[in-house]
N, C-alpha and C. Protein backbone atom coordinates (compact mmCIF):
# COMPACT_ATOMS: atom_id res chain seq x y z
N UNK A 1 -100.61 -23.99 -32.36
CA UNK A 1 -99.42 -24.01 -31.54
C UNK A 1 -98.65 -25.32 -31.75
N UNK A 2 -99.31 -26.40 -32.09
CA UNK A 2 -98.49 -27.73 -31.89
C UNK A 2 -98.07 -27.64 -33.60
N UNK A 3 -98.64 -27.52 -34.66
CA UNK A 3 -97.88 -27.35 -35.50
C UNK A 3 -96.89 -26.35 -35.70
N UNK A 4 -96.41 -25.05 -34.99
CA UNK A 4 -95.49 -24.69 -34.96
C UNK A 4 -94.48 -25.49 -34.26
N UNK A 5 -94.69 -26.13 -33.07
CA UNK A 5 -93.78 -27.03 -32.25
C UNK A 5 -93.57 -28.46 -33.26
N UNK A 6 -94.36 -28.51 -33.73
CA UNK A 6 -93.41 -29.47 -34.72
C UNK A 6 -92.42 -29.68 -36.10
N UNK A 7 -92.87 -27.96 -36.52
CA UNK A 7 -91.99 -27.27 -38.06
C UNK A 7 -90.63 -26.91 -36.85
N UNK A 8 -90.71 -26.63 -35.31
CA UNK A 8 -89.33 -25.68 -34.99
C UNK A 8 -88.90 -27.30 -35.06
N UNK A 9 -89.24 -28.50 -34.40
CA UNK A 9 -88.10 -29.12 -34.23
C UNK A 9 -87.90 -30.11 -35.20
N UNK A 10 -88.77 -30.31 -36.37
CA UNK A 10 -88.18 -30.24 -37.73
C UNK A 10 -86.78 -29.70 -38.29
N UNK A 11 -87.36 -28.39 -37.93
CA UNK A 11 -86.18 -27.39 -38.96
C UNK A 11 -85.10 -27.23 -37.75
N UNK A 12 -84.94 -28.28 -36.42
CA UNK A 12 -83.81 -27.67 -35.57
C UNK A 12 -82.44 -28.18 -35.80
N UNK A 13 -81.88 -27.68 -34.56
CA UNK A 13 -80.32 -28.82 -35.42
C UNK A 13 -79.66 -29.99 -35.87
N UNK A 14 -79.34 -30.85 -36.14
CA UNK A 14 -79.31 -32.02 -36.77
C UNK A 14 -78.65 -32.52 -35.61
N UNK A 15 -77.60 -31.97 -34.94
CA UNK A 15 -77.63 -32.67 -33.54
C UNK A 15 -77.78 -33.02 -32.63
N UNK A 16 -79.49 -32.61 -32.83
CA UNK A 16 -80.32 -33.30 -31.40
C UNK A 16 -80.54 -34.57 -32.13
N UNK A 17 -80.43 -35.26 -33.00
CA UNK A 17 -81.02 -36.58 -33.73
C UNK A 17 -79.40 -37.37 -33.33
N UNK A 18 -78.53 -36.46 -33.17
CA UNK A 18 -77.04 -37.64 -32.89
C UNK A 18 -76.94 -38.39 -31.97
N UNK A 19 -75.82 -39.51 -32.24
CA UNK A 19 -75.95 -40.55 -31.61
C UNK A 19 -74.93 -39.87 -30.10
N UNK A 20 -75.27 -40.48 -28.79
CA UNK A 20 -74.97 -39.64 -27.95
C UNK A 20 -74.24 -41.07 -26.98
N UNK A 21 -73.91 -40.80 -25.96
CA UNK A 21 -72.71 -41.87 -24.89
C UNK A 21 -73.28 -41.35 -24.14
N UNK A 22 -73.95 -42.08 -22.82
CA UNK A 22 -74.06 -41.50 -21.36
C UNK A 22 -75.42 -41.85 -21.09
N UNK A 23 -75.89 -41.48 -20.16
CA UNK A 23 -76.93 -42.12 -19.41
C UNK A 23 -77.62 -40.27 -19.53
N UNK A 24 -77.11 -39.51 -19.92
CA UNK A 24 -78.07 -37.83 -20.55
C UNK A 24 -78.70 -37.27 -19.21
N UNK A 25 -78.95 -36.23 -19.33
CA UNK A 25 -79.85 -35.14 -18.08
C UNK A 25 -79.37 -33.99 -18.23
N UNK A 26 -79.45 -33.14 -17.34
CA UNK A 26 -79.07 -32.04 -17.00
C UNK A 26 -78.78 -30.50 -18.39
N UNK A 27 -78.20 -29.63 -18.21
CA UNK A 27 -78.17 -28.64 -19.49
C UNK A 27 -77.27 -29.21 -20.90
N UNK A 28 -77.74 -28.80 -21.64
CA UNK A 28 -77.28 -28.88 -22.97
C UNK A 28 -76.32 -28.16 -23.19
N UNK A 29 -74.61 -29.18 -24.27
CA UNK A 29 -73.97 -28.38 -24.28
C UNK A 29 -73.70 -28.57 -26.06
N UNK A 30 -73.20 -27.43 -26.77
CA UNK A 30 -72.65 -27.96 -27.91
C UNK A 30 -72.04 -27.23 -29.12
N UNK A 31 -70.58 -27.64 -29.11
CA UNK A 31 -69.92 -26.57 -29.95
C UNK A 31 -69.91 -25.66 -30.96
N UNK A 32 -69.64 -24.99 -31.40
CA UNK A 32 -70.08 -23.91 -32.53
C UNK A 32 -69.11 -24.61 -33.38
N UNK A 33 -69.49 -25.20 -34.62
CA UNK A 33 -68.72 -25.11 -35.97
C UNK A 33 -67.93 -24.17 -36.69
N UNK A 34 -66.78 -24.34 -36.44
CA UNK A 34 -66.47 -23.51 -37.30
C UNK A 34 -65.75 -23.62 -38.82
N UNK A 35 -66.52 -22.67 -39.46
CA UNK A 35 -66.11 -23.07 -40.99
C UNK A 35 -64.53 -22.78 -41.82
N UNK A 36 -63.71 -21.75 -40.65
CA UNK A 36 -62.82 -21.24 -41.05
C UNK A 36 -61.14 -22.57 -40.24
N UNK A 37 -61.24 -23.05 -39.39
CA UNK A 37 -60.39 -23.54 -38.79
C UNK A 37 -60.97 -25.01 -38.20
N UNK A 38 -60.17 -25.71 -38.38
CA UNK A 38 -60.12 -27.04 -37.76
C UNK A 38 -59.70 -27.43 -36.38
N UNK A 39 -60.31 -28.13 -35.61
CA UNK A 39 -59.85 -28.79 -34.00
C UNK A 39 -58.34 -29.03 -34.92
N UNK A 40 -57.83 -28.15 -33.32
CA UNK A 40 -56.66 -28.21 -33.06
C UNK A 40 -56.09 -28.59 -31.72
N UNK A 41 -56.70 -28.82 -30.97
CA UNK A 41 -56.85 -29.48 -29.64
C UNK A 41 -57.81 -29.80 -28.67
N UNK A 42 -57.54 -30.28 -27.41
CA UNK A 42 -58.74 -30.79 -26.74
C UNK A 42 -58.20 -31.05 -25.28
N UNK A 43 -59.12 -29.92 -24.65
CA UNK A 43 -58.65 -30.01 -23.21
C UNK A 43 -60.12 -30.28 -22.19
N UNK A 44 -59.48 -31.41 -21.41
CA UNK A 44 -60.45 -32.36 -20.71
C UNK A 44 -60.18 -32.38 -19.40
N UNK A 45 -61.04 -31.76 -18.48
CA UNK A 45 -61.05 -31.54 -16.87
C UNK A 45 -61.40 -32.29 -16.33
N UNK A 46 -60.62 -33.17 -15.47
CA UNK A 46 -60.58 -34.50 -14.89
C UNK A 46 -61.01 -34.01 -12.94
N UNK A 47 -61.98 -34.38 -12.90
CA UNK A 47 -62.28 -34.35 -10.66
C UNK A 47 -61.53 -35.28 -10.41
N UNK A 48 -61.73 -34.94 -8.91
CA UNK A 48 -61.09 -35.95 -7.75
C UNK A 48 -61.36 -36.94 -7.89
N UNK A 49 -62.58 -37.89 -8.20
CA UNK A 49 -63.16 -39.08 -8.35
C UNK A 49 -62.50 -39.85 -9.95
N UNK A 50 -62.15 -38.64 -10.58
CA UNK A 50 -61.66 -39.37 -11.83
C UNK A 50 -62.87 -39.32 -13.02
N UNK A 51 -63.99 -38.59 -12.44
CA UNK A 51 -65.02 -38.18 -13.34
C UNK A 51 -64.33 -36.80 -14.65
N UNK A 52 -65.03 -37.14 -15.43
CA UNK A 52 -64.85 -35.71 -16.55
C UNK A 52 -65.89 -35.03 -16.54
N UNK A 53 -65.26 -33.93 -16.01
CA UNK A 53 -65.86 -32.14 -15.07
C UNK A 53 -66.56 -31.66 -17.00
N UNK A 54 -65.49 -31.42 -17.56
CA UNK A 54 -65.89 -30.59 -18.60
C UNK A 54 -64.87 -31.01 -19.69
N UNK A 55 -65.07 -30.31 -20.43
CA UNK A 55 -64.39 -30.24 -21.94
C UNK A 55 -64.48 -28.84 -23.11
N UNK A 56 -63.34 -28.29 -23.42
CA UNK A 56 -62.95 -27.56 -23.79
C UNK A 56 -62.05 -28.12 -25.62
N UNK A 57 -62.64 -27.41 -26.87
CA UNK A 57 -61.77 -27.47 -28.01
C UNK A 57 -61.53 -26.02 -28.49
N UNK A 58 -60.16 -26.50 -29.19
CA UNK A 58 -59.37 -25.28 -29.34
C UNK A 58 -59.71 -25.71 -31.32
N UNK A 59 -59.79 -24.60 -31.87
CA UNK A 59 -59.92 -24.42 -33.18
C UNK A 59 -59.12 -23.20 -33.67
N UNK A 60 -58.00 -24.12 -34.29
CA UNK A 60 -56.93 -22.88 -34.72
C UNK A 60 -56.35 -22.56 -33.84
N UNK A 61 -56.25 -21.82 -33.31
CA UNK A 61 -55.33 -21.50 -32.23
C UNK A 61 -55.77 -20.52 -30.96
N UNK A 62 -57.89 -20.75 -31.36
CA UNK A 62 -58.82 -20.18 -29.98
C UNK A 62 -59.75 -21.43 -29.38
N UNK A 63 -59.33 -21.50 -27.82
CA UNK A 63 -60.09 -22.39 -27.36
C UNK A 63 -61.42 -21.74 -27.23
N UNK A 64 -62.72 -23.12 -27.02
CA UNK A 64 -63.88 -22.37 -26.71
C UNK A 64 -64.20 -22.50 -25.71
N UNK A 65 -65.54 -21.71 -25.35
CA UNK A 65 -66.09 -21.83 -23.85
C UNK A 65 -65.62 -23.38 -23.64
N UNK A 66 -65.27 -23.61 -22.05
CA UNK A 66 -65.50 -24.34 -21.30
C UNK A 66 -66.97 -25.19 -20.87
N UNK A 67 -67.11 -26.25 -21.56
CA UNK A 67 -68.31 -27.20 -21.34
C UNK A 67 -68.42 -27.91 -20.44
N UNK A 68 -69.16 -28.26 -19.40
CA UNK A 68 -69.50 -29.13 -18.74
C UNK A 68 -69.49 -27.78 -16.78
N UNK A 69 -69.20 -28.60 -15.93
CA UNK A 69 -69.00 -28.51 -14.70
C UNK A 69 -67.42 -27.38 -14.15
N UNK A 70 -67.68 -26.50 -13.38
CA UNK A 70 -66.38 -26.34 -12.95
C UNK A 70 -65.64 -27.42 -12.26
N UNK A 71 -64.16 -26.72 -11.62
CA UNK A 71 -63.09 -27.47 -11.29
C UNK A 71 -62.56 -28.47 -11.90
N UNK A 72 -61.52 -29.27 -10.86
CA UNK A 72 -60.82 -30.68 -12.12
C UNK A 72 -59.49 -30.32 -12.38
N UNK A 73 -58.70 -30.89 -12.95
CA UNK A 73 -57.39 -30.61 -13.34
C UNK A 73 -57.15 -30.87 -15.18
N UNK A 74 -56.80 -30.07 -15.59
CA UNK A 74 -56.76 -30.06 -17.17
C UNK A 74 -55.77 -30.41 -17.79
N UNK A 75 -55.99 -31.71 -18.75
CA UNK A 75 -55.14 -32.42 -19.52
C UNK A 75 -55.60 -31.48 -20.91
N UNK A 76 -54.54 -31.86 -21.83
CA UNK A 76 -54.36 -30.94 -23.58
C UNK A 76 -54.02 -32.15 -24.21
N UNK A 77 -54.34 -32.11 -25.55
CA UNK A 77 -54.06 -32.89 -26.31
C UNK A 77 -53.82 -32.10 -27.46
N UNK A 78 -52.61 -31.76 -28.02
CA UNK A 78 -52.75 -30.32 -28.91
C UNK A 78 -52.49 -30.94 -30.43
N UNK A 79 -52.99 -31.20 -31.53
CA UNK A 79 -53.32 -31.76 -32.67
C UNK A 79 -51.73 -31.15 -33.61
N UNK A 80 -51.05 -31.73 -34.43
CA UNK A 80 -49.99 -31.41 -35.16
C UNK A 80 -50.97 -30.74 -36.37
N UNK A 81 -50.23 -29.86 -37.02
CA UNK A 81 -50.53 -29.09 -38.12
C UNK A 81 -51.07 -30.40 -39.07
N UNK A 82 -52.45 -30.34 -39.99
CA UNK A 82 -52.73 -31.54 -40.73
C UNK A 82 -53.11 -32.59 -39.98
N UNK A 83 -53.23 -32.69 -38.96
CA UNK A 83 -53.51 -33.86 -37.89
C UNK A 83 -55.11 -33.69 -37.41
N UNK A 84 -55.91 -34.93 -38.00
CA UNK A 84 -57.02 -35.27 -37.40
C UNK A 84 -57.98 -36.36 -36.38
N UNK A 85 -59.03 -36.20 -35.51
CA UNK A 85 -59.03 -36.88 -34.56
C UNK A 85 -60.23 -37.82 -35.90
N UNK A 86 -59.82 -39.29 -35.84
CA UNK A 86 -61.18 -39.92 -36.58
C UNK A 86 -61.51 -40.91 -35.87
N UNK A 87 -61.43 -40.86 -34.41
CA UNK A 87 -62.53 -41.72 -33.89
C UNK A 87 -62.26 -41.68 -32.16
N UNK A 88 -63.41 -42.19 -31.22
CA UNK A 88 -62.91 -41.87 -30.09
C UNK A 88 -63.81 -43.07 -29.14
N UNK A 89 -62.93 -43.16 -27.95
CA UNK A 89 -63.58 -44.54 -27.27
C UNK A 89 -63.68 -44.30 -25.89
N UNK A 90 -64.70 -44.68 -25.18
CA UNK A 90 -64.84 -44.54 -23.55
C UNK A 90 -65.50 -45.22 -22.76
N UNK A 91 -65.87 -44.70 -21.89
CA UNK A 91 -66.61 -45.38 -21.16
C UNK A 91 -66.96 -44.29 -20.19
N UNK A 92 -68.20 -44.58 -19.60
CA UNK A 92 -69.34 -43.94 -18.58
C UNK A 92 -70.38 -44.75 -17.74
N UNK A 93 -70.51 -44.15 -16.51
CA UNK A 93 -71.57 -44.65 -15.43
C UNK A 93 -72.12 -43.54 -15.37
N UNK A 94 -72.83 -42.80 -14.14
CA UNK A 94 -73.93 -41.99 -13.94
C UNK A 94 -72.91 -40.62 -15.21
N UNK A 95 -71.67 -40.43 -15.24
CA UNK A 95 -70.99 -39.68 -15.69
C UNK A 95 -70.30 -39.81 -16.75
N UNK A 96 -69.79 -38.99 -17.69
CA UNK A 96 -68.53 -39.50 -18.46
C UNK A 96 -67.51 -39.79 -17.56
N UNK A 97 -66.49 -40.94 -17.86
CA UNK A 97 -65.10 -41.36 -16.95
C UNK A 97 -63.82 -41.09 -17.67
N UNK A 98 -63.89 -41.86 -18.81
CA UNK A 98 -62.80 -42.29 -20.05
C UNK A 98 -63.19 -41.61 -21.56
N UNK A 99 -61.78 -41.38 -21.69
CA UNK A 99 -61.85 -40.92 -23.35
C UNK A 99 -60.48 -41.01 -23.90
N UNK A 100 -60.57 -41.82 -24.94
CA UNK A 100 -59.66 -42.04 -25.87
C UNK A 100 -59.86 -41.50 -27.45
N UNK A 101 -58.30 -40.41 -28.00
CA UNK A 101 -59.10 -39.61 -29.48
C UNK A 101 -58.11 -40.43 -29.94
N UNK A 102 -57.97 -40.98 -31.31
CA UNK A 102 -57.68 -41.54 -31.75
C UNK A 102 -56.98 -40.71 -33.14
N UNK A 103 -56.52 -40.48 -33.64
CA UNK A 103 -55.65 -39.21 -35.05
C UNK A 103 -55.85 -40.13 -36.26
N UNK A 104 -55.11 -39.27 -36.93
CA UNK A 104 -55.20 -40.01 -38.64
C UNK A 104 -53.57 -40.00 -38.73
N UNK A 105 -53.12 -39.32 -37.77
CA UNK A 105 -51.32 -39.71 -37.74
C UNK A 105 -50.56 -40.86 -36.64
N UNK A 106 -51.71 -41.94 -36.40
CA UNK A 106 -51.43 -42.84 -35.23
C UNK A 106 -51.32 -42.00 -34.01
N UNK A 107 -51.52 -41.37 -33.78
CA UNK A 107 -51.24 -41.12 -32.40
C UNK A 107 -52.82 -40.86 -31.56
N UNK A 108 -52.87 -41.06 -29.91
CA UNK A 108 -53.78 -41.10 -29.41
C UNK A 108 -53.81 -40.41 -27.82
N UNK A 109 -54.55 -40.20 -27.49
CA UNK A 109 -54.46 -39.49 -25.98
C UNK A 109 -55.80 -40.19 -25.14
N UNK A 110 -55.34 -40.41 -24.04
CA UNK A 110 -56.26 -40.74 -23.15
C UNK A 110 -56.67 -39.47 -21.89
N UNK A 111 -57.73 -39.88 -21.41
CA UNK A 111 -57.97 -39.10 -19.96
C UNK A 111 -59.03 -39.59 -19.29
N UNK A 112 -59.11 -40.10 -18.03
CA UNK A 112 -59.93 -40.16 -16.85
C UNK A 112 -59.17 -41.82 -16.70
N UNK A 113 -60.48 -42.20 -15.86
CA UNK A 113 -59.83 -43.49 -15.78
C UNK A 113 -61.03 -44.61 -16.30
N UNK A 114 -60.72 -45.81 -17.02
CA UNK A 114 -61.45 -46.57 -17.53
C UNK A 114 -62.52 -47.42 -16.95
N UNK A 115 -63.61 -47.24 -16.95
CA UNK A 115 -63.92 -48.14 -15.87
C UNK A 115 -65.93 -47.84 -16.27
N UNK A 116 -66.10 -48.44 -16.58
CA UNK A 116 -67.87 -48.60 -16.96
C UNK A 116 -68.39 -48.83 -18.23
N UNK A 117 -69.83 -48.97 -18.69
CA UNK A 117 -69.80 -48.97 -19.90
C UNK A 117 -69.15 -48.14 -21.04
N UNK A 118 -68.48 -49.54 -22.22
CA UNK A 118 -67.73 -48.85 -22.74
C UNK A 118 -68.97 -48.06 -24.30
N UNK A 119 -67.76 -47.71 -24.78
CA UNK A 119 -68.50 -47.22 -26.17
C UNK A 119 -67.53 -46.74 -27.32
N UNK A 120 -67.60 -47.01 -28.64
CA UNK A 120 -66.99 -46.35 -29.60
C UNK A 120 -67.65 -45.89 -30.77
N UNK A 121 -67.04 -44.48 -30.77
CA UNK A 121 -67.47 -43.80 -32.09
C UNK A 121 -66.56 -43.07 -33.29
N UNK A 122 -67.13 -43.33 -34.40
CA UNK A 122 -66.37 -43.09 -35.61
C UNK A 122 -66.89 -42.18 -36.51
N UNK A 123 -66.55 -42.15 -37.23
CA UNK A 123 -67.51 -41.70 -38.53
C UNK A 123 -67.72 -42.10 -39.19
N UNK A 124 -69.10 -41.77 -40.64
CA UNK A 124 -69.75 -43.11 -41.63
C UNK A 124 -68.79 -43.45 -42.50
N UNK A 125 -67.86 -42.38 -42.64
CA UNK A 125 -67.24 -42.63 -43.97
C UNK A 125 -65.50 -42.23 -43.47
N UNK A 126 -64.62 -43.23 -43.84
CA UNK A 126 -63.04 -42.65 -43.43
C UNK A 126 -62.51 -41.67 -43.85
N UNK A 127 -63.50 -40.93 -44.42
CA UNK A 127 -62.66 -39.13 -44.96
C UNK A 127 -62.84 -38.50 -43.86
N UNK A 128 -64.15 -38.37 -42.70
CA UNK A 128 -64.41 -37.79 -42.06
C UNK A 128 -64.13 -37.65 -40.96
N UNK A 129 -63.74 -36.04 -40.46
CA UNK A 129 -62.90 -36.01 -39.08
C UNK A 129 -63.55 -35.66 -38.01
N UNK A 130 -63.33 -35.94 -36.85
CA UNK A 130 -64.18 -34.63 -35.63
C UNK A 130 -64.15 -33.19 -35.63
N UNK A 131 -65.52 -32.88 -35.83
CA UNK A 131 -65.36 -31.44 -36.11
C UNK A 131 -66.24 -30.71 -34.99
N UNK A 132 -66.88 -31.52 -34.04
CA UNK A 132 -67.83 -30.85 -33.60
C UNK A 132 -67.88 -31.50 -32.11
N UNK A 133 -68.48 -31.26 -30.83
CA UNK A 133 -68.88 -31.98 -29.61
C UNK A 133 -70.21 -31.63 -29.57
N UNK A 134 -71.37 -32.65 -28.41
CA UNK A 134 -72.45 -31.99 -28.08
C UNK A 134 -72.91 -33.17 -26.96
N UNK A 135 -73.84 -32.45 -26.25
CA UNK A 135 -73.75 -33.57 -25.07
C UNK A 135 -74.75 -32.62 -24.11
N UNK A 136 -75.11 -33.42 -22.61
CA UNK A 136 -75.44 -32.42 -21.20
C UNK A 136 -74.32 -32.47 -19.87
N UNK A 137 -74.48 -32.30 -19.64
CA UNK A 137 -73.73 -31.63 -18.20
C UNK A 137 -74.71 -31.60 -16.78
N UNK A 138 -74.41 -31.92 -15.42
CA UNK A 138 -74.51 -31.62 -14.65
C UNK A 138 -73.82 -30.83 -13.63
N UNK A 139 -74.45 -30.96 -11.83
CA UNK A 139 -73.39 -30.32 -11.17
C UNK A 139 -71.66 -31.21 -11.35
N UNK A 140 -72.04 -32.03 -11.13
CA UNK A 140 -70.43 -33.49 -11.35
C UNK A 140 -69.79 -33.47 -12.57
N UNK A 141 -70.26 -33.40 -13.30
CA UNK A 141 -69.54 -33.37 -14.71
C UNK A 141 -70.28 -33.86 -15.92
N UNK A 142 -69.89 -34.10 -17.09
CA UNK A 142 -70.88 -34.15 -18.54
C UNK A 142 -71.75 -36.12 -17.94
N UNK A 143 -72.87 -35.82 -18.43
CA UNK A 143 -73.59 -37.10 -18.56
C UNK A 143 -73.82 -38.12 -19.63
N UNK A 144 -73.69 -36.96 -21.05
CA UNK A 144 -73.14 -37.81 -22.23
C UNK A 144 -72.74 -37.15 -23.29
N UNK A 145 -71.97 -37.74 -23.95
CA UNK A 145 -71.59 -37.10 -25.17
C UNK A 145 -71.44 -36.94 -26.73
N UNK A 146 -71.73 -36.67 -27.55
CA UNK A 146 -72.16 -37.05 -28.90
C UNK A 146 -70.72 -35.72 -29.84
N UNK A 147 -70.76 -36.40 -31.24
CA UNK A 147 -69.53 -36.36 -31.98
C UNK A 147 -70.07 -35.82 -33.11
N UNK A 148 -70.04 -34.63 -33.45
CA UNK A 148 -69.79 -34.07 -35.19
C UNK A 148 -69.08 -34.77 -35.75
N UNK A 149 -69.33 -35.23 -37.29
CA UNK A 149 -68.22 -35.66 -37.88
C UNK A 149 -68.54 -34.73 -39.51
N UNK A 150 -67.62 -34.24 -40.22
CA UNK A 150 -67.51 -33.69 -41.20
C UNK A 150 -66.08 -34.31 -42.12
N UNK A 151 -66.13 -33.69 -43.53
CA UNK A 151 -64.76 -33.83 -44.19
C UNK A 151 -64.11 -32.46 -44.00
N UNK A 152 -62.72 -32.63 -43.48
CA UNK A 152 -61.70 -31.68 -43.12
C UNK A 152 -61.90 -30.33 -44.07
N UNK A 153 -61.48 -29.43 -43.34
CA UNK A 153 -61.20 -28.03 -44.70
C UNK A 153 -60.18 -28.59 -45.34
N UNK A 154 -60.71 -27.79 -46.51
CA UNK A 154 -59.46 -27.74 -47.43
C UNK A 154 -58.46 -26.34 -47.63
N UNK A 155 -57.30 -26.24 -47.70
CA UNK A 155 -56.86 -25.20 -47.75
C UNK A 155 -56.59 -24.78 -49.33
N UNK A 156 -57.42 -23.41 -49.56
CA UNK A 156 -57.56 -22.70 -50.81
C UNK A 156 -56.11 -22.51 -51.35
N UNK A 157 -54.72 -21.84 -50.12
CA UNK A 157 -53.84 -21.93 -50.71
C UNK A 157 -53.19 -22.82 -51.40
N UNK A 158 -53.01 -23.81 -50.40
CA UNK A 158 -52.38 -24.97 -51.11
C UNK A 158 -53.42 -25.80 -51.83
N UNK A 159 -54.14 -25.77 -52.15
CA UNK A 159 -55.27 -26.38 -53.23
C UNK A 159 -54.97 -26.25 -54.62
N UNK A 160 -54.18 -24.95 -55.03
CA UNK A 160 -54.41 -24.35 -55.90
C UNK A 160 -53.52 -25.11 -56.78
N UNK A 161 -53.54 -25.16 -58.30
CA UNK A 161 -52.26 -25.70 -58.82
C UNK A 161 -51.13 -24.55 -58.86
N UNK A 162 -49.82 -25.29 -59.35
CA UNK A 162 -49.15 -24.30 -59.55
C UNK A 162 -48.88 -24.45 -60.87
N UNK A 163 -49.10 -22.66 -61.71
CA UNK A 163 -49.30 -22.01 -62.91
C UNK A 163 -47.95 -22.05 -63.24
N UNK A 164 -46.65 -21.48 -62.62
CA UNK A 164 -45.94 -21.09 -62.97
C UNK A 164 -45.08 -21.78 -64.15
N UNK A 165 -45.10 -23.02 -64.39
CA UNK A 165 -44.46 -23.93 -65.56
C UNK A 165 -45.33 -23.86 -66.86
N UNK A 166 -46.90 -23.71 -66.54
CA UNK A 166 -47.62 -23.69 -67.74
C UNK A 166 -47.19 -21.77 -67.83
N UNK A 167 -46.99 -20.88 -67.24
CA UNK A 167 -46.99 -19.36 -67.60
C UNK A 167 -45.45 -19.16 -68.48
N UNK A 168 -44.57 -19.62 -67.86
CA UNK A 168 -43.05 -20.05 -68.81
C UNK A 168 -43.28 -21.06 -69.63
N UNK A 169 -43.84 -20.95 -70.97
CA UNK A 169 -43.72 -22.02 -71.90
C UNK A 169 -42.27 -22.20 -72.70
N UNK A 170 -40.90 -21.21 -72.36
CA UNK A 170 -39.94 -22.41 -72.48
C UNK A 170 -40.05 -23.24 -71.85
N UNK A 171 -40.19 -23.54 -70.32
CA UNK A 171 -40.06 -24.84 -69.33
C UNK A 171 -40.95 -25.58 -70.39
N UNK A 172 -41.81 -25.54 -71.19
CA UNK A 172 -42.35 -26.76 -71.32
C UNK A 172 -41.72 -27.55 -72.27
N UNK A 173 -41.82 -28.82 -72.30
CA UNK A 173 -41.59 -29.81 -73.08
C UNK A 173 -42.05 -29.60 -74.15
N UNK A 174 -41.61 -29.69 -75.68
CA UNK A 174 -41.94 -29.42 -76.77
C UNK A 174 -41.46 -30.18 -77.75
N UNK A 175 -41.90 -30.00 -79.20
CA UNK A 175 -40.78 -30.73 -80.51
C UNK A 175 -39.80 -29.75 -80.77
């Protein structure tokens, strides 16, 4: 029995080993990857106290389940076409409080209010964007939170070269 309990959490997800923000407890939360669409936004449910209830990302143009705690009031941060989040900063006491996402087009969004230990996270390498959340939750709101980081999709269409000058060999340059 204990060597099966140690091949499952071997072979489990690589983001129970991530680096995480918060003082941790309560249920496990953590986004589904997706391989087809990129975060395209990020909506963050702020309580009365100014704690963060939950957290919600939109990929493409479907948000996912709702993470963390009900109630709160919901701020958006909706990502420009090509626009990625590469790094993010906060702070937390018994709860998450503060969060700052940071883009690859200067721009940034805040939510809660600042106030406890702080923290910042990036990724290893500057190609890599936020692709992922994971963290726990209580009744009050998330307790900590940890960051996927991946390199962006690429889009197959526009990846492609364009043929059309090499398929017309008048256009080309010649003797």
């Amino acid at each position: 029995m204990l060597l099966w309990l140690t091949l499952a959490l071997l072979w489990s997800s690589p983001c129970w080993a991530g680096q995480t923000y918060g003082i941790g407890g309560g249920s496990y939360f953590s986004t589904s990857k997706d391989n087809e669409s990129e975060i395209t936004g990020i909506r963050v449910y702020i309580g009365l106290v100014g704690l963060i209830k939950s957290i919600q990302v939109r990929y493409g143009s479907s948000w996912s389940e709702k993470y963390g705690s009900p109630g709160g009031n919901a701020q958006e941060f909706i990502l420009q076409p090509g626009e990625h989040i590469i790094a993010v900063y906060g702070t937390y006491r018994l709860y998450l409080r503060y969060l700052v996402l940071y883009t690859d087009f200067d721009r940034w969004a805040t939510f809660g209010e600042k106030t406890g230990q702080e923290f910042f996270a990036s990724p290893d390498t500057s190609e890599k964007v936020l692709t992922g959340l994971f963290g726990h939750h209580k009744l009050l709101g998330i307790t900590d939170i940890g960051f996927q980081w991946d390199y962006p999709l690429i889009d197959v269409t526009s990846a492609q070269p364009d043929t059309t000058q090499i398929q017309n060999k008048s256009a080309l340059p010649g003797p």
